[in-house]
C-alpha atoms as a PDB file:
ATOM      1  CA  UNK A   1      94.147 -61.785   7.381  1.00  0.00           C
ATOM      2  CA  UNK A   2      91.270 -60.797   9.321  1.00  0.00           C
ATOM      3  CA  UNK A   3      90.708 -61.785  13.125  1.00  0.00           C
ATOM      4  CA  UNK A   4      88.004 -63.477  14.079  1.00  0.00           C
ATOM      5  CA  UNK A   5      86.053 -61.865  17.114  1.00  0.00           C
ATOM      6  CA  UNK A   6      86.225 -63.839  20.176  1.00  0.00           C
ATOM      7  CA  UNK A   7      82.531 -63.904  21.735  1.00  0.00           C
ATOM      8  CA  UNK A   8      83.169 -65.225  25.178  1.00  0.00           C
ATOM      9  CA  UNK A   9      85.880 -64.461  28.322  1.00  0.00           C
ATOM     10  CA  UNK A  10      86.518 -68.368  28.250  1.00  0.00           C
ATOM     11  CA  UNK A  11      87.537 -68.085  24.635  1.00  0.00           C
ATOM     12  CA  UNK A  12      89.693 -65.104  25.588  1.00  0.00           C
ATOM     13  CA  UNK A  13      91.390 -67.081  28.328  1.00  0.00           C
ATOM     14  CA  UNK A  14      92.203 -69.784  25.972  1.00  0.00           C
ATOM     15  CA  UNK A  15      94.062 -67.413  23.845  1.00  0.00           C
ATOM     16  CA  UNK A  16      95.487 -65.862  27.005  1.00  0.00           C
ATOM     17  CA  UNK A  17      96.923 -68.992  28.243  1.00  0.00           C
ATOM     18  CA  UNK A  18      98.142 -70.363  24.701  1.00  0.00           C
ATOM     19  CA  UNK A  19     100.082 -66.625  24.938  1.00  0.00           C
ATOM     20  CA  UNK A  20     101.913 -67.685  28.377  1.00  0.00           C
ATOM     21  CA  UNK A  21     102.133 -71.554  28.665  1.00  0.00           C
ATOM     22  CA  UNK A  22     103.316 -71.777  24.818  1.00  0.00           C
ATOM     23  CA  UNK A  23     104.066 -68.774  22.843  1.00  0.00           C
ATOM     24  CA  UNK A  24     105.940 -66.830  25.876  1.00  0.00           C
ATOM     25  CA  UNK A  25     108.008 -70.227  26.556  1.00  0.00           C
ATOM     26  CA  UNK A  26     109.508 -69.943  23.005  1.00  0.00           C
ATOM     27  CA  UNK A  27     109.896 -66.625  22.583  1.00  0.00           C
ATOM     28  CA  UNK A  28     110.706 -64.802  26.035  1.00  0.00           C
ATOM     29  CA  UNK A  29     109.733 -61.456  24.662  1.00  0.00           C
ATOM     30  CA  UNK A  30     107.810 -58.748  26.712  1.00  0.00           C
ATOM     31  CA  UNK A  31     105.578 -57.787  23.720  1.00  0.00           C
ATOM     32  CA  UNK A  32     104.137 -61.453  24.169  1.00  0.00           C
ATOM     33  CA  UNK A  33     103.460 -60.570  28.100  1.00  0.00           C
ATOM     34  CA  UNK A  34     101.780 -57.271  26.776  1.00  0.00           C
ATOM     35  CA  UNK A  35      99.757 -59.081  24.695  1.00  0.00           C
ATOM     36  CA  UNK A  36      98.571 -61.930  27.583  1.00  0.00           C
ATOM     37  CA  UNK A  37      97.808 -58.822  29.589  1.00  0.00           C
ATOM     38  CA  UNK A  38      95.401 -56.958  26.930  1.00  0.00           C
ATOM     39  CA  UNK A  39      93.510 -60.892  26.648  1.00  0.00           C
ATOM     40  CA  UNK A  40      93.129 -61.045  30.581  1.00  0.00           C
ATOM     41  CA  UNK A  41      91.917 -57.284  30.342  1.00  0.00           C
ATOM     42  CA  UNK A  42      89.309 -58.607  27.589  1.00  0.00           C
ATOM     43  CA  UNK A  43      88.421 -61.626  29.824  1.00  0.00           C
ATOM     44  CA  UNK A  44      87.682 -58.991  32.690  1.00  0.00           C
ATOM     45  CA  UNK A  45      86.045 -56.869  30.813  1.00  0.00           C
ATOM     46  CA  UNK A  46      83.872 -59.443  28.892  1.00  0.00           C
ATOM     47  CA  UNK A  47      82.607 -61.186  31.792  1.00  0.00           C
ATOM     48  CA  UNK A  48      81.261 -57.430  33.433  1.00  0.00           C
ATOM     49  CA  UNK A  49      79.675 -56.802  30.432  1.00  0.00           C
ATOM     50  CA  UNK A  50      77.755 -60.734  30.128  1.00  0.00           C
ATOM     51  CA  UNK A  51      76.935 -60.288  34.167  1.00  0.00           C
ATOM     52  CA  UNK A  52      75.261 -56.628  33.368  1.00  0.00           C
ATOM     53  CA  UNK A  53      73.598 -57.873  30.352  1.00  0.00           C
ATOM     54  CA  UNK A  54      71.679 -61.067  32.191  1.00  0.00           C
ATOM     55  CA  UNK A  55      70.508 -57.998  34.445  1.00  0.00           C
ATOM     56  CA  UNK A  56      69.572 -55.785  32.047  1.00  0.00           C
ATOM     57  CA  UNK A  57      67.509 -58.761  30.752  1.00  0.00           C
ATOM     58  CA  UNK A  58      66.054 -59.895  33.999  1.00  0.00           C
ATOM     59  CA  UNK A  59      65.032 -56.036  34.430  1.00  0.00           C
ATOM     60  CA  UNK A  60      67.004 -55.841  37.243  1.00  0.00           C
ATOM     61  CA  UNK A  61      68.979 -52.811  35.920  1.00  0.00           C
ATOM     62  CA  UNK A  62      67.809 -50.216  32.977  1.00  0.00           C
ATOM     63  CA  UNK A  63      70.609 -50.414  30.854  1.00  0.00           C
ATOM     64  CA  UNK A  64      74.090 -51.688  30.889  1.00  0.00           C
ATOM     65  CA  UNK A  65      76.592 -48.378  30.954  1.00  0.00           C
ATOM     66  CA  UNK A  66      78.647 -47.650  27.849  1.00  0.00           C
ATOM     67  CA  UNK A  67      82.141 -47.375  28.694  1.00  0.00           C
ATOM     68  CA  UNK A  68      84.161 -49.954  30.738  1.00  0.00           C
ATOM     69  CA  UNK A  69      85.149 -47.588  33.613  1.00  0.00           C
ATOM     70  CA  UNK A  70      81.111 -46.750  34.210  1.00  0.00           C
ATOM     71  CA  UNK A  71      80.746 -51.035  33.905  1.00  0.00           C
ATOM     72  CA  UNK A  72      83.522 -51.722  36.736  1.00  0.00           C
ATOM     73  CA  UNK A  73      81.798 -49.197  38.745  1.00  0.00           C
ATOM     74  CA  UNK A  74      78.372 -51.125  38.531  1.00  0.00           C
ATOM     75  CA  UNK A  75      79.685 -54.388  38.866  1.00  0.00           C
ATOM     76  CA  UNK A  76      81.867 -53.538  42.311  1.00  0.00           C
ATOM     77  CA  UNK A  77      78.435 -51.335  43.525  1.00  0.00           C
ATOM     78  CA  UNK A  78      76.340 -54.293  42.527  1.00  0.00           C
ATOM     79  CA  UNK A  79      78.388 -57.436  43.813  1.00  0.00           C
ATOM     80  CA  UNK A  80      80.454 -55.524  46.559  1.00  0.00           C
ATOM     81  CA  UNK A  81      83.312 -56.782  48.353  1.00  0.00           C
ATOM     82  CA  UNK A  82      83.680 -60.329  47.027  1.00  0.00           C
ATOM     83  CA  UNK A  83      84.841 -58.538  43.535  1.00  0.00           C
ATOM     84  CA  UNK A  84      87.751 -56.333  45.117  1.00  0.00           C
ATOM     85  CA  UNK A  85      90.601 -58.604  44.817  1.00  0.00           C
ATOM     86  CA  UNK A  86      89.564 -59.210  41.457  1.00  0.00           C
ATOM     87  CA  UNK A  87      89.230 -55.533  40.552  1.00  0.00           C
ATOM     88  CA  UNK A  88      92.427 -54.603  42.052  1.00  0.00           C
ATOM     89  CA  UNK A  89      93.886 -56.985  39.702  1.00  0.00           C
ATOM     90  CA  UNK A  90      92.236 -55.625  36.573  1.00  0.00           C
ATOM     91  CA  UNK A  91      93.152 -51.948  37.883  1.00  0.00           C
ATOM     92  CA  UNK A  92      96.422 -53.365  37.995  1.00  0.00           C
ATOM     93  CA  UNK A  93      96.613 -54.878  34.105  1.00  0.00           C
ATOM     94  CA  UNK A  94      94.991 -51.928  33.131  1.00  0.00           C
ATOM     95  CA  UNK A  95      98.089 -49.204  34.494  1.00  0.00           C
ATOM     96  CA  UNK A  96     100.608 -51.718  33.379  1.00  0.00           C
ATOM     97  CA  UNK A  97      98.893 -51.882  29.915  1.00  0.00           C
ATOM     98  CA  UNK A  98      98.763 -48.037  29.321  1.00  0.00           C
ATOM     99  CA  UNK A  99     102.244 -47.245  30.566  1.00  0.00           C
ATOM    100  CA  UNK A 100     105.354 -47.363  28.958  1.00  0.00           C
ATOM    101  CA  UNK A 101     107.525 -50.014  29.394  1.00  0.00           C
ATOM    102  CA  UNK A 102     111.047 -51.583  29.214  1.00  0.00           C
ATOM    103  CA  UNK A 103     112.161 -54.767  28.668  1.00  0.00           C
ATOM    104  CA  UNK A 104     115.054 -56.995  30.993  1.00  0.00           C
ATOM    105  CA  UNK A 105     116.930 -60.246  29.981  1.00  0.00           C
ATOM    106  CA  UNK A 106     114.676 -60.514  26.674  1.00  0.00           C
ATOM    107  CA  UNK A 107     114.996 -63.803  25.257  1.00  0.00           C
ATOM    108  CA  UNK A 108     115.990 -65.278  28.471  1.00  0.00           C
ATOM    109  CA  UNK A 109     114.436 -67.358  31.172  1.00  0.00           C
ATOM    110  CA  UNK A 110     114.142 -64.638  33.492  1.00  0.00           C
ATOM    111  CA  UNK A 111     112.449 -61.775  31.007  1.00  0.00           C
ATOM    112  CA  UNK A 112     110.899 -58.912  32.701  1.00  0.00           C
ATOM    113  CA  UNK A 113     108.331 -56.129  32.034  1.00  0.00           C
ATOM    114  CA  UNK A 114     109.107 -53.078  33.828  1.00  0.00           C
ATOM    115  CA  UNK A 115     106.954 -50.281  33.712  1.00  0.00           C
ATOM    116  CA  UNK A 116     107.859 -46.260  33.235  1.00  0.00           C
ATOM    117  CA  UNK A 117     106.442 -43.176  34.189  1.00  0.00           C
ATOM    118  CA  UNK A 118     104.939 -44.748  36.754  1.00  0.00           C
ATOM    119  CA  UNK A 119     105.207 -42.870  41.045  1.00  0.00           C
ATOM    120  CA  UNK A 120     106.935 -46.989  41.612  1.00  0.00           C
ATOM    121  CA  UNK A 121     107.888 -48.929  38.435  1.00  0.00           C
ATOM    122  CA  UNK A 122     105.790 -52.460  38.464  1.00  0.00           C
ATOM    123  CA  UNK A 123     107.356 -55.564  37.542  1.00  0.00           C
ATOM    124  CA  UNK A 124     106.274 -58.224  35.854  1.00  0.00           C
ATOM    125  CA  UNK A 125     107.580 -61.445  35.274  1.00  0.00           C
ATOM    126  CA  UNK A 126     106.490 -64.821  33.762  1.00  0.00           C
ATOM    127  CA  UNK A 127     105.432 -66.034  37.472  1.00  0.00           C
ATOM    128  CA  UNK A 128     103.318 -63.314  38.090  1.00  0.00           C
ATOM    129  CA  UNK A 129     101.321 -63.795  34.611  1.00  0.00           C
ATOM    130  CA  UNK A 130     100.470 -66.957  35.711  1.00  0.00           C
ATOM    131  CA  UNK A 131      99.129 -65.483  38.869  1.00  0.00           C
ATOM    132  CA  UNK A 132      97.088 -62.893  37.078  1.00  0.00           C
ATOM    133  CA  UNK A 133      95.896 -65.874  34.685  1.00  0.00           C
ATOM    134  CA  UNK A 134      94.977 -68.209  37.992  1.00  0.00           C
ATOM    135  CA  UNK A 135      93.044 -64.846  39.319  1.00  0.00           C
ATOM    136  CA  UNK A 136      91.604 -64.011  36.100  1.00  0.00           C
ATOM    137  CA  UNK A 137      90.486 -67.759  35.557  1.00  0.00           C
ATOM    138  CA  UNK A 138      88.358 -67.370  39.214  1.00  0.00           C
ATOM    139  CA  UNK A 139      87.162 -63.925  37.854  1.00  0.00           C
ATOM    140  CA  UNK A 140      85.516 -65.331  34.953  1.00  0.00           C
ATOM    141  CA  UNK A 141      84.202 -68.098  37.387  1.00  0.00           C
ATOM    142  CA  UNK A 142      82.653 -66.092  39.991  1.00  0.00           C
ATOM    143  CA  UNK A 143      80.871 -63.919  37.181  1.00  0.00           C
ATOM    144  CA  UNK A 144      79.141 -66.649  35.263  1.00  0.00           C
ATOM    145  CA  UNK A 145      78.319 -67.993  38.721  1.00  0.00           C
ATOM    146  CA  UNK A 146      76.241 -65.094  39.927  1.00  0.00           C
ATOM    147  CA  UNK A 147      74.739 -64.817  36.997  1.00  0.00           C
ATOM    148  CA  UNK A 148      73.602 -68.205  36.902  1.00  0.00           C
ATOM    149  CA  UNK A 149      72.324 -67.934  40.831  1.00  0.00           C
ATOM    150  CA  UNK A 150      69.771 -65.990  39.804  1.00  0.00           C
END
């Protein structure tokens, strides 16, 4: 079955929010909260990429960089400090999403995410996805509207 490849941040908030209002409410399983996590990274890194290219077409930068760290950097030097909550949260998502993890009352109302290997283990619980979805949500928000003020 091949996977269809989402072309907006709103589409990949759909999918994110399907993950943690429906398919985490059944199922209570971390891999489900890793998986919410990796669409609210996409959202982030979606909307960067759709606020650099409207520059890049109003000539207001040469070229949009090529990797995502060298994006985040533009975007935070560009916009400044209205975009730091918002990048502290997709810093955040990012170190949860690349370390290891284990997983706490699976299956159960109160299922957590606990990261390894980490100087202070993070963790996550369903609450705090819907945070990062709320923040996320504004993210994608605040991006389409400054590139529409222009």
């Amino acid at each position: 079955m091949m996977e269809e490849e989402i072309v907006s941040p709103e589409e990949e908030l759909k999918r994110a929010d399907h993950l943690i209002y429906v398919s985490l409410k059944y199922t209570r399983t971390c891999d489900i909260m890793k998986n919410a996590m990796k669409r609210l990274i996409n959202a982030f890194e979606m909307s960067m990429y759709a606020y650099l290219e409207d520059l890049r077409k109003e000539k207001k930068i040469k070229e949009v960089p090529g990797t995502i760290k060298e994006r985040a950097i533009l975007v935070k030097k560009l916009v400044g400090n209205p975009v730091n909550k918002y990048m502290a949260l997709y810093n955040l998502l990012k170190k949860i999403d690349k370390a290891e993890y284990s997983a706490k009352e699976e299956f159960r109302k109160n299922v957590t995410l606990t990261t390894k290997n980490t100087p202070t283990p993070i963790e996550v619980k369903v609450v705090n996805l819907y945070q990062y979805l709320e923040i996320t949500k504004e993210f994608v928000s605040f991006m389409r509207a400054k590139s529409f003020k222009r």
